[in-house]
PDB file of N, CA and C in Angstrom:
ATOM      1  N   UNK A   1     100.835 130.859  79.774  1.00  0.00           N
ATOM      2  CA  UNK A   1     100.083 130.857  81.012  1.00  0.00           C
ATOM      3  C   UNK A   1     100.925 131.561  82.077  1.00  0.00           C
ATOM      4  N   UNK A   2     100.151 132.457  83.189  1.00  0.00           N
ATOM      5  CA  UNK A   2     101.213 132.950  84.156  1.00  0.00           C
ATOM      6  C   UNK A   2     101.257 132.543  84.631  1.00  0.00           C
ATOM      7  N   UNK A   3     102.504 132.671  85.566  1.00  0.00           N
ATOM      8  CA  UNK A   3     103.310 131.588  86.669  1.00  0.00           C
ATOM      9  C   UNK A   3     101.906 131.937  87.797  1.00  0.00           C
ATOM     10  N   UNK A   4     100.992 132.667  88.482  1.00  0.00           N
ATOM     11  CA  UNK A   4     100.534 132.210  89.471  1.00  0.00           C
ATOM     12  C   UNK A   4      99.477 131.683  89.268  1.00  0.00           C
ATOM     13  N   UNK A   5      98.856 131.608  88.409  1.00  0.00           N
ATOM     14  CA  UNK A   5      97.720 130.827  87.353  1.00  0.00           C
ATOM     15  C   UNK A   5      98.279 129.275  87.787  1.00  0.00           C
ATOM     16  N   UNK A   6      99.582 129.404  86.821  1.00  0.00           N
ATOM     17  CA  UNK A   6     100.468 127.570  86.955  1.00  0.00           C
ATOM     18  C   UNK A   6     100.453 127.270  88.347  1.00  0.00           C
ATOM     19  N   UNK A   7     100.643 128.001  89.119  1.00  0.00           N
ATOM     20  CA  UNK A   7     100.995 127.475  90.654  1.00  0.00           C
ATOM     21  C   UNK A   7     100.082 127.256  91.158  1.00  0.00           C
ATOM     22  N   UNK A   8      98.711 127.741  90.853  1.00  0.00           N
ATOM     23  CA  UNK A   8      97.217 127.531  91.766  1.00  0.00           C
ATOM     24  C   UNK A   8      96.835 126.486  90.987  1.00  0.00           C
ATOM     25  N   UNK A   9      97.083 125.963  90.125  1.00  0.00           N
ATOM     26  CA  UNK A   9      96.602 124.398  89.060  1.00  0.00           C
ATOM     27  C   UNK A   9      97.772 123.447  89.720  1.00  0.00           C
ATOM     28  N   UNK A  10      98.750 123.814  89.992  1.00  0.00           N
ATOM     29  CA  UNK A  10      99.953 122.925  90.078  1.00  0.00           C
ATOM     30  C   UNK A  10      99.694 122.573  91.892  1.00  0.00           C
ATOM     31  N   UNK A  11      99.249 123.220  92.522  1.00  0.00           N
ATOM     32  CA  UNK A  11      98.913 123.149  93.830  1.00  0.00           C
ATOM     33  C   UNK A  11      97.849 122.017  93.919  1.00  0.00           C
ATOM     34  N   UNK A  12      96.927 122.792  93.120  1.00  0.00           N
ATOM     35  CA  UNK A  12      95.396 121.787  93.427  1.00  0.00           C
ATOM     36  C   UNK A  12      95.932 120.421  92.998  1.00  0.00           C
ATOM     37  N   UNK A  13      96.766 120.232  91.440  1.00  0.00           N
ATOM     38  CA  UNK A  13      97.098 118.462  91.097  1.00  0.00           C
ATOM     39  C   UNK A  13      97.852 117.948  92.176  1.00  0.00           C
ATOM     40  N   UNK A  14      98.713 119.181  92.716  1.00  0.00           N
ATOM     41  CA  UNK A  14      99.491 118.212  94.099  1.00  0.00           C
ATOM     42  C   UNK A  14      98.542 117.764  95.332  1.00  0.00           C
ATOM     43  N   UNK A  15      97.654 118.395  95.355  1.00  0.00           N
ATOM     44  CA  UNK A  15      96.512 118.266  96.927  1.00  0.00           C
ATOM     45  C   UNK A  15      96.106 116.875  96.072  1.00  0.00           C
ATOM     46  N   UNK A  16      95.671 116.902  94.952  1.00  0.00           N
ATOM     47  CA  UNK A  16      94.471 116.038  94.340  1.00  0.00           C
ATOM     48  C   UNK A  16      95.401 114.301  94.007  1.00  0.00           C
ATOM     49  N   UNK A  17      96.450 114.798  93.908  1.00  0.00           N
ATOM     50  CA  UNK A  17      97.352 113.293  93.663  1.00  0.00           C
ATOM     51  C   UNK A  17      98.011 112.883  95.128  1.00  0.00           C
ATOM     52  N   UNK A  18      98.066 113.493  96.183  1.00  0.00           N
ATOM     53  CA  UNK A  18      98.264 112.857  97.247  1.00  0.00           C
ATOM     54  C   UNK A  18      97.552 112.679  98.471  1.00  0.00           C
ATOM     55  N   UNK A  19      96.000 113.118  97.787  1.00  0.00           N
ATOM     56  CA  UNK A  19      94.950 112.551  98.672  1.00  0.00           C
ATOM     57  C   UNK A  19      94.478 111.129  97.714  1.00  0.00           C
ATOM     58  N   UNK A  20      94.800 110.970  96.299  1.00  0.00           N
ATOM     59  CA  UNK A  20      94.248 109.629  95.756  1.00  0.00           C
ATOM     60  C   UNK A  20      95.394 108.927  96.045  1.00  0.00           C
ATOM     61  N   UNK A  21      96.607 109.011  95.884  1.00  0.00           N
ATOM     62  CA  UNK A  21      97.641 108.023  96.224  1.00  0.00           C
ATOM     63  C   UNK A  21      97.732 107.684  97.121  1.00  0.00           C
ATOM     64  N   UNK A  22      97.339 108.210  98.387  1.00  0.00           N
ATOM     65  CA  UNK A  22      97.243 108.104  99.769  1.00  0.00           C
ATOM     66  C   UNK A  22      96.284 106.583 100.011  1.00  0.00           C
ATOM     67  N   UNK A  23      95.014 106.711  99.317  1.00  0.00           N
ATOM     68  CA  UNK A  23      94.106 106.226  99.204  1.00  0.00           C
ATOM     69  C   UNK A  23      93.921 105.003  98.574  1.00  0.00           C
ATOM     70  N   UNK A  24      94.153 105.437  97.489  1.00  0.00           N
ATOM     71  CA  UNK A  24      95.179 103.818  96.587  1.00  0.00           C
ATOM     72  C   UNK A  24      95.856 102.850  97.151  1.00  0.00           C
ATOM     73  N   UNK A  25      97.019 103.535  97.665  1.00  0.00           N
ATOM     74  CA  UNK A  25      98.141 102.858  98.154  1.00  0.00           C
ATOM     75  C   UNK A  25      98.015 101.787  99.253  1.00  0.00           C
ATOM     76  N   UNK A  26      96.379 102.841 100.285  1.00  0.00           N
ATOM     77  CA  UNK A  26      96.268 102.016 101.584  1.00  0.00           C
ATOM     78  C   UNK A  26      95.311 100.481 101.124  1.00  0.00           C
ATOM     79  N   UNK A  27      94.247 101.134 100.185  1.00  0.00           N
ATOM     80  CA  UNK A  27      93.385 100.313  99.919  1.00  0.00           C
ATOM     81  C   UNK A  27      94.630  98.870  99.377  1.00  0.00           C
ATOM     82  N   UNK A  28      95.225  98.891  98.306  1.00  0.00           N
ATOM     83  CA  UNK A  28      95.989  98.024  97.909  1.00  0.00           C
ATOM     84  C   UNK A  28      96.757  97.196  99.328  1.00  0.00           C
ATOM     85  N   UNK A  29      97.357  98.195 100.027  1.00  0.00           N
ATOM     86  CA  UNK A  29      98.324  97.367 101.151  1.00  0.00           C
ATOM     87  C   UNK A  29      96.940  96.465 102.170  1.00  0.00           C
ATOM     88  N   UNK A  30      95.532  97.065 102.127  1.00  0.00           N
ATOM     89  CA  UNK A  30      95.030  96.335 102.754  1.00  0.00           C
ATOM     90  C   UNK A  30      94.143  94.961 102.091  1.00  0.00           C
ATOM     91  N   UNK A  31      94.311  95.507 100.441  1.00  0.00           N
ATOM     92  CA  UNK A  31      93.984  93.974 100.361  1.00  0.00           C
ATOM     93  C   UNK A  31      95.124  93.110 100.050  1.00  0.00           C
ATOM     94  N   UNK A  32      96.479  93.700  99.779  1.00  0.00           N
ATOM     95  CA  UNK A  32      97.329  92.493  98.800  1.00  0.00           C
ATOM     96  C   UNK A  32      97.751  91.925 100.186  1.00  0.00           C
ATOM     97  N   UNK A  33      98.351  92.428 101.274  1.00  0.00           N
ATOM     98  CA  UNK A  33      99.359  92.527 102.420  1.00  0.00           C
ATOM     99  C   UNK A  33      98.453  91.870 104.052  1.00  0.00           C
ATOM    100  N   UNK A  34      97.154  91.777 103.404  1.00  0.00           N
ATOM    101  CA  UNK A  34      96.640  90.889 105.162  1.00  0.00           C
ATOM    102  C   UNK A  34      97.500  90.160 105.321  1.00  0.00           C
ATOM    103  N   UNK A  35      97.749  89.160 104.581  1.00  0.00           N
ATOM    104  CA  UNK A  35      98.346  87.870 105.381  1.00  0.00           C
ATOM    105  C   UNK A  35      99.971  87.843 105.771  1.00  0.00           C
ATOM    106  N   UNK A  36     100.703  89.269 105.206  1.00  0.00           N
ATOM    107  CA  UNK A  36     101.715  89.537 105.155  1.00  0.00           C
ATOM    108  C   UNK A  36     102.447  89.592 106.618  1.00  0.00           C
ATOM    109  N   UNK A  37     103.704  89.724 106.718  1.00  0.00           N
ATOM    110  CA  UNK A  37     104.597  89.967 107.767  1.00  0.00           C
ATOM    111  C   UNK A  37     104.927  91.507 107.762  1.00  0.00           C
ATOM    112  N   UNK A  38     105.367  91.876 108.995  1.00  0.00           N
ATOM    113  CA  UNK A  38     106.095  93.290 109.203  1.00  0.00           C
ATOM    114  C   UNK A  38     106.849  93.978 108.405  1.00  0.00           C
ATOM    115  N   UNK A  39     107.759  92.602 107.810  1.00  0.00           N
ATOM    116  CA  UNK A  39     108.727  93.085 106.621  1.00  0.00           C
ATOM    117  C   UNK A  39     108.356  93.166 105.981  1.00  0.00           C
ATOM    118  N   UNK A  40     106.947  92.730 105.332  1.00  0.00           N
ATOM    119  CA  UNK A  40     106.391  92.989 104.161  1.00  0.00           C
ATOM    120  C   UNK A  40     105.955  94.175 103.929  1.00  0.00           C
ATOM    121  N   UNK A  41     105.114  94.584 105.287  1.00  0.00           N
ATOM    122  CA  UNK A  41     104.315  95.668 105.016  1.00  0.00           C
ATOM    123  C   UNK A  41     105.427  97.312 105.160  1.00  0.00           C
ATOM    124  N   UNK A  42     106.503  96.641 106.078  1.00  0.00           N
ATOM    125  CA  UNK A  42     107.343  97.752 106.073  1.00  0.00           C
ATOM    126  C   UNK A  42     107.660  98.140 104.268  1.00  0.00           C
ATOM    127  N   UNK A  43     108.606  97.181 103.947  1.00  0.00           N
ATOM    128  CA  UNK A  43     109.061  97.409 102.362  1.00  0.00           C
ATOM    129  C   UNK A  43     107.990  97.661 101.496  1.00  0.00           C
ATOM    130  N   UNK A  44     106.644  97.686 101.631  1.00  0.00           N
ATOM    131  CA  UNK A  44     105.686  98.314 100.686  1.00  0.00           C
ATOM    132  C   UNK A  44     105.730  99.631 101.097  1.00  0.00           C
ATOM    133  N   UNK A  45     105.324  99.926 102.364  1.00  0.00           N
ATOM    134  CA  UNK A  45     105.370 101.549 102.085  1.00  0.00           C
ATOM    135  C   UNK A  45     106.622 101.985 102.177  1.00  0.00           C
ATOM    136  N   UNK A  46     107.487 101.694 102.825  1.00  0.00           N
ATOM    137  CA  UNK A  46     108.591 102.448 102.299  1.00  0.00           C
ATOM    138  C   UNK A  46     108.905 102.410 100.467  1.00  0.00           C
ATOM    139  N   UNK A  47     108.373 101.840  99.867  1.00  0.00           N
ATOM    140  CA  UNK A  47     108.369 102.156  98.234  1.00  0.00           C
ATOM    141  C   UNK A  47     107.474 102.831  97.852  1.00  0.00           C
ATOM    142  N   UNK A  48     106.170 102.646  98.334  1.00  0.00           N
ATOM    143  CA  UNK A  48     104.773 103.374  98.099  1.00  0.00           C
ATOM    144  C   UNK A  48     105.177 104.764  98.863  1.00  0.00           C
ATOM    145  N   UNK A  49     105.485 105.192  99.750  1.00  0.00           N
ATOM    146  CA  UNK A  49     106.095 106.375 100.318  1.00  0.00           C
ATOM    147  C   UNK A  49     106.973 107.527  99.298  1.00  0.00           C
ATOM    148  N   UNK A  50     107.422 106.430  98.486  1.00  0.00           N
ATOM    149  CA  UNK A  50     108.464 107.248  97.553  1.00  0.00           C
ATOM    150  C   UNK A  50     108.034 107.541  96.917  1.00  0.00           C
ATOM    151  N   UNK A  51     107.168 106.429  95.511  1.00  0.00           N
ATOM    152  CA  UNK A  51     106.792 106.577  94.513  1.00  0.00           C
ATOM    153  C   UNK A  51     105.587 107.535  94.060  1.00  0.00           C
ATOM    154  N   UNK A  52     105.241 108.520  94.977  1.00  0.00           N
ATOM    155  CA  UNK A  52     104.485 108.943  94.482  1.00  0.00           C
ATOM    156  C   UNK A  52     105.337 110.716  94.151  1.00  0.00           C
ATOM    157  N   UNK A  53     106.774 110.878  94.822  1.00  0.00           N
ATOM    158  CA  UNK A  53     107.462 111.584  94.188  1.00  0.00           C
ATOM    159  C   UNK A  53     107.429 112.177  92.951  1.00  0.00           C
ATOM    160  N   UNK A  54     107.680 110.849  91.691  1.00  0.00           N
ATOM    161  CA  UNK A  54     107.938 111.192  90.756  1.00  0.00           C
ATOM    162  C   UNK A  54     106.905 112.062  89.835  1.00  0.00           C
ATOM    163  N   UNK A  55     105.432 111.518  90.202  1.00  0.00           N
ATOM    164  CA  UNK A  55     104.788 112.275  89.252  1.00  0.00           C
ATOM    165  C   UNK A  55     104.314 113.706  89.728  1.00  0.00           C
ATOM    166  N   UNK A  56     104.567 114.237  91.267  1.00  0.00           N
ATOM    167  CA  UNK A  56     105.048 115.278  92.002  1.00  0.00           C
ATOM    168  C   UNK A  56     105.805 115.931  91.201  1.00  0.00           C
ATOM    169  N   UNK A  57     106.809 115.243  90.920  1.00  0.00           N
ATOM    170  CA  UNK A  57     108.407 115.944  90.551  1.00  0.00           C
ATOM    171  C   UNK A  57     107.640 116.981  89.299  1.00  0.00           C
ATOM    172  N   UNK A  58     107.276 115.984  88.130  1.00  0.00           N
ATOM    173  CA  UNK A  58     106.720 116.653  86.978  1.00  0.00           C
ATOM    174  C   UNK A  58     105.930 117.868  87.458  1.00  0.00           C
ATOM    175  N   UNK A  59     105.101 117.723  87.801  1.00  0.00           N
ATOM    176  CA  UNK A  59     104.149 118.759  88.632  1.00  0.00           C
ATOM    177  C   UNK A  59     104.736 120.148  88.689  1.00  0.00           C
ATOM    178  N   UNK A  60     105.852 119.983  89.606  1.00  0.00           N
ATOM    179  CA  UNK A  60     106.536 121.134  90.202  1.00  0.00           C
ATOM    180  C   UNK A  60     107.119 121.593  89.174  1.00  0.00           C
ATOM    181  N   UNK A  61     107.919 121.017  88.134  1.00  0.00           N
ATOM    182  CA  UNK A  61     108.624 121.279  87.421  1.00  0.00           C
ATOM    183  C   UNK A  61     107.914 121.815  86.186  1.00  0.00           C
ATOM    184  N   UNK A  62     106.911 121.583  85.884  1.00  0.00           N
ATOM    185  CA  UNK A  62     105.869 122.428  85.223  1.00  0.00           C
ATOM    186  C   UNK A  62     105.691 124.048  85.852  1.00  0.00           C
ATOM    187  N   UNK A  63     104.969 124.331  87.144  1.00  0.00           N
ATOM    188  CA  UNK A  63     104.801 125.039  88.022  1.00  0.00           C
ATOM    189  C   UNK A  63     105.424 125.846  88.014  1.00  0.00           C
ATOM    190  N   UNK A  64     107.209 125.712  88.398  1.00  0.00           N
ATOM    191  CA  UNK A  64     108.387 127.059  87.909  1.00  0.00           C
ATOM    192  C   UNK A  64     108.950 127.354  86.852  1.00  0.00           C
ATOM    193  N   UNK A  65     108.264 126.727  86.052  1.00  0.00           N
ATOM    194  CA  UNK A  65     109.272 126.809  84.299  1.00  0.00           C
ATOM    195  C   UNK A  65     108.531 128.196  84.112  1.00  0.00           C
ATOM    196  N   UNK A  66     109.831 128.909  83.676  1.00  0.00           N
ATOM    197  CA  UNK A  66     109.621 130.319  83.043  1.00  0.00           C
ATOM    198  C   UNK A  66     108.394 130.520  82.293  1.00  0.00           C
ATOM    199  N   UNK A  67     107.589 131.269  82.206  1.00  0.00           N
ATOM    200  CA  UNK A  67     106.610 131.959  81.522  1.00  0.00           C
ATOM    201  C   UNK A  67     107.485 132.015  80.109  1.00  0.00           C
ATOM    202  N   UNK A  68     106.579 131.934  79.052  1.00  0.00           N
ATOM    203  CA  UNK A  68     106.552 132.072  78.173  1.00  0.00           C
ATOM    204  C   UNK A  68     106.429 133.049  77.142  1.00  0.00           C
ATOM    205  N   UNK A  69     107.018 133.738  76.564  1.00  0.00           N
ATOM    206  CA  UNK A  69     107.165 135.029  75.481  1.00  0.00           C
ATOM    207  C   UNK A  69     106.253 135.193  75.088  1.00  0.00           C
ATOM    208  N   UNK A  70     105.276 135.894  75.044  1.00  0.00           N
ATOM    209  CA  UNK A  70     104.583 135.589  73.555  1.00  0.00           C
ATOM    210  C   UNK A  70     103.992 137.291  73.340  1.00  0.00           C
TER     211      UNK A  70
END
């Protein structure tokens, strides 16, 4: 596959996974976390903030891997 092919697929999964994680994340903090404290809700998103990194990471790292011989 060519690299700008990969990058216009690798773009759209990044738009498309951090408008649902976005979404996820809030829906969850607003039902698990009503009755919660400041500290609570702080230390959720600051983890929920992160975690959606990793499957980013893959993403990208797909995205610049060398083209392939063939």
């Amino acid at each position: 596959m060519k690299l700008r092919l990969r990058s216009l697929i690798g773009t759209i999964l990044l738009v498309i996974l951090v408008i649902t994680y976005a979404l996820v994340a809030t829906i969850v903090a607003v039902a698990q976390l009503s009755e919660s404290g400041p500290v609570a809700h702080l230390a959720y998103f600051f983890f929920s903030g992160f975690v959606w990194v990793i499957p980013a990471m893959f993403i990208v790292k797909w995205m610049v891997r060398p083209q392939e011989e063939s």
